[in-house]
Protein backbone atom coordinates (compact mmCIF):
# COMPACT_ATOMS: atom_id res chain seq x y z
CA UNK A 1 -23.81 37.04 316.85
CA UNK A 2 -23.52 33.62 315.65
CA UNK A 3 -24.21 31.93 318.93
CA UNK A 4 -27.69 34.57 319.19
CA UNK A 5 -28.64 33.35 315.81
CA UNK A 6 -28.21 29.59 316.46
CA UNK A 7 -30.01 29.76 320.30
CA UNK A 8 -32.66 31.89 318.22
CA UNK A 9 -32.73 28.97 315.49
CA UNK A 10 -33.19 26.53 318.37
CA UNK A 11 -35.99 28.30 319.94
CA UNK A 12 -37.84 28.66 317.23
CA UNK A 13 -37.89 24.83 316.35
CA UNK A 14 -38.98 23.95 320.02
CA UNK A 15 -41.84 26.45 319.45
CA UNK A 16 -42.43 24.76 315.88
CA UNK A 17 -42.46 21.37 317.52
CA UNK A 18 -44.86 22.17 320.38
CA UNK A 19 -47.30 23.91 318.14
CA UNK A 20 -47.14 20.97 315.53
CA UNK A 21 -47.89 18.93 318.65
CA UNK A 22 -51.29 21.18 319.11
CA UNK A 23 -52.01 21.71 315.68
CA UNK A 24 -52.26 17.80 315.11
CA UNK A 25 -55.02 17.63 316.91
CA UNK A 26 -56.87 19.95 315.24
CA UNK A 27 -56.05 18.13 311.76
CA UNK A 28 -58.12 15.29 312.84
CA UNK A 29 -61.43 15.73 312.56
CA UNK A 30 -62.43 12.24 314.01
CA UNK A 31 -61.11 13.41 317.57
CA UNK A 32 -62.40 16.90 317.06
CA UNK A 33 -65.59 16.13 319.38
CA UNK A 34 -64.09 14.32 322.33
CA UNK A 35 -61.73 17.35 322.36
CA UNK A 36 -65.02 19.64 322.48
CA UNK A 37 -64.36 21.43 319.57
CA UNK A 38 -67.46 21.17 317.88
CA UNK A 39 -67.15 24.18 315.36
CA UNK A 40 -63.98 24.64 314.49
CA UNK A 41 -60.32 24.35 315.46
CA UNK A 42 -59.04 28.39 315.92
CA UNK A 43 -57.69 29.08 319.25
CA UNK A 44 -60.35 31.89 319.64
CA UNK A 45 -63.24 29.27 319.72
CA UNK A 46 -61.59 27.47 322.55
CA UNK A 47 -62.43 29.86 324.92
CA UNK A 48 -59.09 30.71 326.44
CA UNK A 49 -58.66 33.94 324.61
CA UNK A 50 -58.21 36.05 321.27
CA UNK A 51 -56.86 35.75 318.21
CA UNK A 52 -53.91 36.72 319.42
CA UNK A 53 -53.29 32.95 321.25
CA UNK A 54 -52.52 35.33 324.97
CA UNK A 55 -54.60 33.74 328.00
CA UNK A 56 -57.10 35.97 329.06
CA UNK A 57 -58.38 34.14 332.05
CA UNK A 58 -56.60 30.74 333.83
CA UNK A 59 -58.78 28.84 336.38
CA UNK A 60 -56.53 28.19 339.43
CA UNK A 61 -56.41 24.30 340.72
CA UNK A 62 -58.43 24.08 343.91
CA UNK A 63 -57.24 20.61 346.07
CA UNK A 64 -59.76 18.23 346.15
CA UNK A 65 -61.78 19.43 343.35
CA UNK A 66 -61.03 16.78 340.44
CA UNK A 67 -62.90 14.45 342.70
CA UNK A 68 -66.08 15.22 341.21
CA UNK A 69 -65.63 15.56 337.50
CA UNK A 70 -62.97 11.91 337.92
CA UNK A 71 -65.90 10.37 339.11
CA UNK A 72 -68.55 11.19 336.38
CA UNK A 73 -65.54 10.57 333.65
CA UNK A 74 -64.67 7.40 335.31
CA UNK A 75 -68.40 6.21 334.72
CA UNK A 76 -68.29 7.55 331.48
CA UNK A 77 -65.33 5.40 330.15
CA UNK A 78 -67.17 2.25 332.01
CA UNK A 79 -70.44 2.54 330.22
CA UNK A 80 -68.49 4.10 326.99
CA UNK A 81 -70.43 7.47 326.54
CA UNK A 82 -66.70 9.14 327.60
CA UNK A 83 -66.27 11.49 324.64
CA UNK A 84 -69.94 13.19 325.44
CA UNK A 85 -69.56 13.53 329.12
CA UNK A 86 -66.22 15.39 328.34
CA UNK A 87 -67.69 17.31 325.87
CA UNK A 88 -69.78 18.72 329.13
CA UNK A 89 -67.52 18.87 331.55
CA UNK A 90 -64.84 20.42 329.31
CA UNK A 91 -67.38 23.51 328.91
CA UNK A 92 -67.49 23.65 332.30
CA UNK A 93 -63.49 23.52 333.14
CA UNK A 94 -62.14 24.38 330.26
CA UNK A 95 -60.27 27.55 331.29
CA UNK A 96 -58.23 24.88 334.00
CA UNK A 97 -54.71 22.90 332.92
CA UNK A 98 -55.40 20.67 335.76
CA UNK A 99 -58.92 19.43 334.63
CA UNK A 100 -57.05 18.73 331.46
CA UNK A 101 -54.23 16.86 333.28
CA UNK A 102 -56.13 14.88 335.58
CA UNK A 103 -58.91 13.94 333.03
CA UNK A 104 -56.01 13.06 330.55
CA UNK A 105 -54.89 10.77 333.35
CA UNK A 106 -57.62 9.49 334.12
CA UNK A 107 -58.46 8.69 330.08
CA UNK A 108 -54.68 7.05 329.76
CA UNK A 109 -54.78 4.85 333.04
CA UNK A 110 -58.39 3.42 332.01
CA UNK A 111 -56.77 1.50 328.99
CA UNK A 112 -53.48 1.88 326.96
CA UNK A 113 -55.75 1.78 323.97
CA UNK A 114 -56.54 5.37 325.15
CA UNK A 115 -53.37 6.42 324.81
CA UNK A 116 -53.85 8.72 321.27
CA UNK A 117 -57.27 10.64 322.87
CA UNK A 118 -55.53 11.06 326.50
CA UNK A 119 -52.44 12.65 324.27
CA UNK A 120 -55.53 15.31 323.03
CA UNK A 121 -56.93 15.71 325.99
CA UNK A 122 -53.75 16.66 327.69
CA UNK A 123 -52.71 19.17 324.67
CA UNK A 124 -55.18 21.27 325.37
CA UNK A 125 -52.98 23.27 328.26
CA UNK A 126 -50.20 23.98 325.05
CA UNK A 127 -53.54 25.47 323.37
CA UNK A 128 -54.14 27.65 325.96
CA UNK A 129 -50.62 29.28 325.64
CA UNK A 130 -49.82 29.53 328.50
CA UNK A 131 -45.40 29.41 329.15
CA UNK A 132 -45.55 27.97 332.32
CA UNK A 133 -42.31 25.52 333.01
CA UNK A 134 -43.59 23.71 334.95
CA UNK A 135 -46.76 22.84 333.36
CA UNK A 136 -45.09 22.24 330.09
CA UNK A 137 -42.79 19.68 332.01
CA UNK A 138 -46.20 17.88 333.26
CA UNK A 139 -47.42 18.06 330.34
CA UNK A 140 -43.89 16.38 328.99
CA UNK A 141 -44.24 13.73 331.12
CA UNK A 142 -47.53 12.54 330.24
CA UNK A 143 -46.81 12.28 326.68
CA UNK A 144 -43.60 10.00 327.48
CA UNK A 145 -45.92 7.66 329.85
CA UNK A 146 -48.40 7.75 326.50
CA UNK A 147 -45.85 7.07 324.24
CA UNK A 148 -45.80 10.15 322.03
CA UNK A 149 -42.09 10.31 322.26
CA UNK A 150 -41.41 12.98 319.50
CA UNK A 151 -44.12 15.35 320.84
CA UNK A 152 -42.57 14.84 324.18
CA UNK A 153 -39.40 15.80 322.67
CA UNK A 154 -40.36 19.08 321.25
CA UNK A 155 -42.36 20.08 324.42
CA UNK A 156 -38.76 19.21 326.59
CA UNK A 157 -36.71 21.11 324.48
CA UNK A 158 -38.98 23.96 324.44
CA UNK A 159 -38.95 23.98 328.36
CA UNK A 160 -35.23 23.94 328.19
CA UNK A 161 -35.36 27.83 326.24
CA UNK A 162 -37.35 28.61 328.84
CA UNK A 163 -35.68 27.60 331.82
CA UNK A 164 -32.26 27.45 331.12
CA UNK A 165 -30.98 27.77 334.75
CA UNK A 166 -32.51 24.65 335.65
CA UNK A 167 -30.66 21.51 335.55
CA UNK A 168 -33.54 19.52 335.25
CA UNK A 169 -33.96 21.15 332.13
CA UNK A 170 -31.43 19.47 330.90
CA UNK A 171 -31.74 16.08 331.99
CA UNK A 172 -35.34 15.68 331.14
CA UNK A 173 -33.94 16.19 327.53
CA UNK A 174 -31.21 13.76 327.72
CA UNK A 175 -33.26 11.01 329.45
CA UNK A 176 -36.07 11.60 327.33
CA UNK A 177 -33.59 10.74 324.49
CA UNK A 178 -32.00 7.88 326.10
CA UNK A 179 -35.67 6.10 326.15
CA UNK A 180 -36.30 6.76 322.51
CA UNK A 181 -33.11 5.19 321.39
CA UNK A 182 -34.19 2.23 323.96
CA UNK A 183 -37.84 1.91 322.88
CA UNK A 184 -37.74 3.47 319.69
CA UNK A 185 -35.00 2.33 318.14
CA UNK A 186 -31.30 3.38 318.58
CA UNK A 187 -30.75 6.87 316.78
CA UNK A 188 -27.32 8.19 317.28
CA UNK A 189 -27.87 11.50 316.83
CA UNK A 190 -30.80 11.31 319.76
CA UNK A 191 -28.01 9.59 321.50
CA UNK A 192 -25.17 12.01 320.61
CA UNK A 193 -27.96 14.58 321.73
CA UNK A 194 -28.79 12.85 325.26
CA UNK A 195 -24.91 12.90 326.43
CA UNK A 196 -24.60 16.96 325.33
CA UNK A 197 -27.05 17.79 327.93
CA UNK A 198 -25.96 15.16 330.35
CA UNK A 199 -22.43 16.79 330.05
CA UNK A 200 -23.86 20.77 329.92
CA UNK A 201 -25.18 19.66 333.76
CA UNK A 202 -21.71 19.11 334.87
CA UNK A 203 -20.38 21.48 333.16
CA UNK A 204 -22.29 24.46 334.59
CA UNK A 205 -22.64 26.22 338.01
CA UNK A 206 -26.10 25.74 339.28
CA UNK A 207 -28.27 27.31 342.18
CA UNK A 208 -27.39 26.45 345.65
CA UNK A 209 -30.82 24.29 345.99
CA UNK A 210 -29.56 22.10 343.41
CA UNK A 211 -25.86 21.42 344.82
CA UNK A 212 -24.65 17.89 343.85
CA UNK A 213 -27.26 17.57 340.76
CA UNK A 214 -23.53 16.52 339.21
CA UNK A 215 -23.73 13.29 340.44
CA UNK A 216 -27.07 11.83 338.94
CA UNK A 217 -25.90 13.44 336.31
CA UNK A 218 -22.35 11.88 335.96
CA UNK A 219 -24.41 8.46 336.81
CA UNK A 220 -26.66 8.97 333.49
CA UNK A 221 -22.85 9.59 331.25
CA UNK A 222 -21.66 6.44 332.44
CA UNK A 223 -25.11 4.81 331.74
CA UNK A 224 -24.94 6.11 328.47
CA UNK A 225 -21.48 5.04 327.47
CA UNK A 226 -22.16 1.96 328.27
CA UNK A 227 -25.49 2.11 325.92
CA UNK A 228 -23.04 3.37 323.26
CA UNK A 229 -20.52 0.49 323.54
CA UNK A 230 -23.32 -1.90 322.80
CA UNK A 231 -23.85 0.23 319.19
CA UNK A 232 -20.02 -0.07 318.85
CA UNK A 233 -19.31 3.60 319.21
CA UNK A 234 -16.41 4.95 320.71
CA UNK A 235 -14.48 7.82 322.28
CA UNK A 236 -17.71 9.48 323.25
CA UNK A 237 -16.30 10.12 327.09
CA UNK A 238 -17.31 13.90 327.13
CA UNK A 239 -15.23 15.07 330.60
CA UNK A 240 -11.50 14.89 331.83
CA UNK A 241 -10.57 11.61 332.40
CA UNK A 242 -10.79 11.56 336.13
CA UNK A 243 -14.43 11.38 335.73
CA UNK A 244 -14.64 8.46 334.25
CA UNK A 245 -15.30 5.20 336.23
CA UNK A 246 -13.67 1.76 335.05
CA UNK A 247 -16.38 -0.93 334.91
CA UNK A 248 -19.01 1.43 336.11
CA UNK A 249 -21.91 -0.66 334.75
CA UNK A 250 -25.06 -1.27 336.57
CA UNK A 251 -27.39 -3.71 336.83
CA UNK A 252 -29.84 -1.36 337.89
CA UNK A 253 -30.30 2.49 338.27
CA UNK A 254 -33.90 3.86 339.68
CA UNK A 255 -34.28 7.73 339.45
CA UNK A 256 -37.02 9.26 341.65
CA UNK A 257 -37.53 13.22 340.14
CA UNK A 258 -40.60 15.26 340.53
CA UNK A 259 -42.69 17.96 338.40
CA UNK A 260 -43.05 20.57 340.91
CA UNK A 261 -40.24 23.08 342.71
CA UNK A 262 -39.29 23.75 345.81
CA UNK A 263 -40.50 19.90 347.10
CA UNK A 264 -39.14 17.38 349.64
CA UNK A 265 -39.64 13.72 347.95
CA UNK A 266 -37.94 11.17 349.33
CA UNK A 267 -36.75 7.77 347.23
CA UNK A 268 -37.63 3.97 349.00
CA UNK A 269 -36.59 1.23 347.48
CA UNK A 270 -37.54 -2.11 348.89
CA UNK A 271 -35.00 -5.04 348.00
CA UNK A 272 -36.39 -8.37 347.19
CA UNK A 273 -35.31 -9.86 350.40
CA UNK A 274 -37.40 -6.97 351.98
CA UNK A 275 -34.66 -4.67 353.10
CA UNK A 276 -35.55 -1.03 352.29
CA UNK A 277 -33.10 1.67 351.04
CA UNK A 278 -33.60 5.30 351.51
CA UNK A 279 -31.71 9.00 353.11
CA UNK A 280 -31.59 7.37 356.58
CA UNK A 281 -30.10 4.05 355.23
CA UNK A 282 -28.18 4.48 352.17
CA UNK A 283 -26.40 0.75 352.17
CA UNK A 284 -27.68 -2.58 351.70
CA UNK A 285 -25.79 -5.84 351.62
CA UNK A 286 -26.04 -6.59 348.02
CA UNK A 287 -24.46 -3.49 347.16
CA UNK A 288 -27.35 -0.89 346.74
CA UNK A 289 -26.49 2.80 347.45
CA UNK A 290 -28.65 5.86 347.22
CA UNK A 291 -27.83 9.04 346.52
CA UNK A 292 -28.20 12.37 348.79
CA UNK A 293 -31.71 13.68 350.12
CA UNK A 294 -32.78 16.59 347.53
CA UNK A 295 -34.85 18.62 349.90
CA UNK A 296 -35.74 21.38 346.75
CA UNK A 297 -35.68 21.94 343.00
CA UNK A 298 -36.79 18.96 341.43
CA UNK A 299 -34.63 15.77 342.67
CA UNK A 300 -33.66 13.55 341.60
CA UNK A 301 -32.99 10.97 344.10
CA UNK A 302 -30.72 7.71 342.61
CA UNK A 303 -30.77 4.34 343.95
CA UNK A 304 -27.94 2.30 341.77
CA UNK A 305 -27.22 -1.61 341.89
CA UNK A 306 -23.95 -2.91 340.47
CA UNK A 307 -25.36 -6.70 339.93
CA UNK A 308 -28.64 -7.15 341.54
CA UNK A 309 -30.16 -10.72 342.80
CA UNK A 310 -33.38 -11.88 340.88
CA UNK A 311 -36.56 -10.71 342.27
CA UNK A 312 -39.02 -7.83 342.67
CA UNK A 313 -37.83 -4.07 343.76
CA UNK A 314 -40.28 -1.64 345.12
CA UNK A 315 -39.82 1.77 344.47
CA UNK A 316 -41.70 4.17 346.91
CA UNK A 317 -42.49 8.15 347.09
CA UNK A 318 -42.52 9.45 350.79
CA UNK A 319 -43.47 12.86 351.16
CA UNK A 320 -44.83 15.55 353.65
CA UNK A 321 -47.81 17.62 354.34
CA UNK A 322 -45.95 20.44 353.62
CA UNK A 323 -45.30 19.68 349.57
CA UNK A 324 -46.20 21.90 347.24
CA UNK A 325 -48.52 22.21 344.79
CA UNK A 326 -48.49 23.84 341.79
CA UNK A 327 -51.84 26.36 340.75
CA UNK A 328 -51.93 25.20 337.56
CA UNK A 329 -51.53 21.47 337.24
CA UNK A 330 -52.65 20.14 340.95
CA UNK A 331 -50.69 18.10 343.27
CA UNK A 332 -47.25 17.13 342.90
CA UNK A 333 -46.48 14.20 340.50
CA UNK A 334 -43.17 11.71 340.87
CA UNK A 335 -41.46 11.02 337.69
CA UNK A 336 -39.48 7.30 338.28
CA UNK A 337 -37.15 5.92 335.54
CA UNK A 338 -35.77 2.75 336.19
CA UNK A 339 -32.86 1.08 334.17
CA UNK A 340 -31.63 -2.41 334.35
CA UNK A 341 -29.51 -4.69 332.60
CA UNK A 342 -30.96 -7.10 329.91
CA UNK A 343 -29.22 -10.57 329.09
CA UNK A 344 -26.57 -9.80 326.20
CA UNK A 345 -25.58 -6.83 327.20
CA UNK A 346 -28.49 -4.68 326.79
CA UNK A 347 -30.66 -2.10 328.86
CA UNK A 348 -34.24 -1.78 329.39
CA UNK A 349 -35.55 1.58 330.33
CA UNK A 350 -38.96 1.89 331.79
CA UNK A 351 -40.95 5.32 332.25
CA UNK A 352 -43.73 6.68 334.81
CA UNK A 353 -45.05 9.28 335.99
CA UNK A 354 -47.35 9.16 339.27
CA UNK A 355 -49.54 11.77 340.44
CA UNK A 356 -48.87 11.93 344.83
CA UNK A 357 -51.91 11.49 346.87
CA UNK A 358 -51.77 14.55 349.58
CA UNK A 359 -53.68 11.92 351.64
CA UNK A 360 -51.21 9.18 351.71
CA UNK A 361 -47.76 9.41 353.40
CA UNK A 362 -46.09 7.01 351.52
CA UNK A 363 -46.93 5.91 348.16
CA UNK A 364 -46.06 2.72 345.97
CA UNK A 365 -45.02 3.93 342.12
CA UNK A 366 -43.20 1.56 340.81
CA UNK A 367 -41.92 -2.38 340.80
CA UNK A 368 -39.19 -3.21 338.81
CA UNK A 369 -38.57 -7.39 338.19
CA UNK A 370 -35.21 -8.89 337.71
CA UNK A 371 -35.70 -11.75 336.19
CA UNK A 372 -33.49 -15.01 337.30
């Protein structure tokens, strides 16, 4: 009974998080209009239902469609008249999580200075209500790449009560984590938080399409205990001691995942001295190794570096015409993390997340620079 109240207790303060999440952007009255809400802030003047907050009607992505209203937005943030043409189009699309993705997108790539109305924009789909994993987990992602790290939180933990029996559940949490103490500020018990749900992947028996998800996983512990050395804390090892790696540390670590299931992505990475690692060649002379090829779930794919030369690495998506896409949120997005060593012992964790061109075979979506 204990253990029902406290994963009760826990549920309810990922739904309090994602609703505060919502809620803030109906608190601001400035933003109000570019967020089309020109009367008032309920949920039943949005258009996506009752009072009750339940979906009545959920336009399905079409492929190919976002052309159109990208184009007439991407004028609109040229000429700066953005926040009435969305006004328009949002009356138009507003029953649709993708237009609200892609337009968010859109908003956030334009200029970092959008980052605050692209956040709005892209809170919409937690308005509608709608408990879709995988659309929550887009919706995660943006917020990370727009820096709204606590929101991000709450919406990752919330996808973790709903989809429990997905490892990637669990290591969207902990790397989400790992990134705030690295950007934000180092906050042990984010930290202490991060290696719980590292450790609950190894721990657990998964799905058949996610065999070997142990090893990114035991990649990310060691990662982390090296991340808690630098803050001086110690015995944090969670496993039995034959897990643990002596002088594990990495110069770099580049993690390829994606936001949509059942999908074949495959992990490049191109070397500064032009060799390129991926499932067909998993060596390189300086010591890079990649992981296995993840041909469902959600990845990831792990290229790691022990001490890597100076210079530029390419990280590349390949995919096939067969990858799916999901009917609320569009095409298939890669989410890349890349860690590398800092001088003095520190780390450096960068964040994106890419949306996949069906049109393109191979696609660039990240460079990471050593520097000498």
């Amino acid at each position: 009974q204990k253990e029902e109240a406290e994963t009760y207790r826990e549920e309810e303060q990922c739904r309090a998080g994602v609703a505060a999440f919502a809620a803030e952007a109906c608190e601001e009255e400035e933003v109000c209009a570019a967020f089309a809400w020109p009367e008032s802030c309920s949920s039943s003047s949005h258009g996506f239902g009752g009072a009750d907050g339940v979906v009545k009607d959920c336009e399905a992505y079409v492929a190919g469609k976002e052309q159109d209203y990208l184009r007439v937005l991407e004028d609109a943030l040229r000429s700066g008249g953005v926040e009435d043409v969305y006004v328009r189009l949002r009356k138009e699309r507003g029953s649709s999580p993708s237009f609200f993705l892609y337009s968010a997108s859109l908003v956030l790539n334009h200029s970092s200075e959008n980052a605050v109305l692209a956040s709005r924009i892209c809170s919409n789909c937690l308005e509608m209500d709608v408990q879709d994993v995988q659309m929550m987990r887009s919706v995660g992602y943006f917020l990370l790449k727009a820096d709204r790290m606590e929101f991000a939180l709450a919406v990752f933990d919330r996808v973790r009560a709903l989809a429990p029996a997905e490892p990637q559940s669990f290591l969207d949490g902990a790397l989400a984590r790992t990134l705030r103490c690295l950007r934000g500020g180092f906050q042990e018990v984010a930290f202490r938080e991060a290696i719980e749900l590292a450790t609950t992947v190894m721990n657990n028996h998964w799905a058949d399409r996610f065999a070997e998800i142990e090893w990114p996983a035991l990649v990310l512990l060691h990662m982390l205990m090296d991340i808690g050395a630098q803050q001086g804390l110690k015995d944090l090892w969670p496993l039995e001691d034959k897990f643990r790696t002596p002088d594990f540390a990495l110069g770099l670590v580049v993690w390829l995942g994606w936001d949509t299931d059942h999908t074949d992505i495959d992990l490049h990475v191109v070397e500064p001295s032009g060799h390129e690692i991926f499932y067909g060649n998993k060596h390189s002379a300086i010591g890079g190794h990649i992981s296995r090829d993840f041909t469902q779930g959600y990845g990831p794919e792990v290229y790691v570096l022990k001490a890597p030369p100076s210079g530029t690495y390419t990280v590349k998506a390949k995919y096939y015409a067969s990858h799916q896409q999901s009917t609320l949120t569009g095409a298939t997005s890669a989410v890349i993390w890349a860690l590398r060593s800092t001088a003095g012992g520190g780390a450096e964790l960068k964040f994106d997340t890419v949306r996949l061109d069906r049109n393109k075979h191979m696609m660039e979506v990240m460079k990471v620079v050593v520097p000498a």
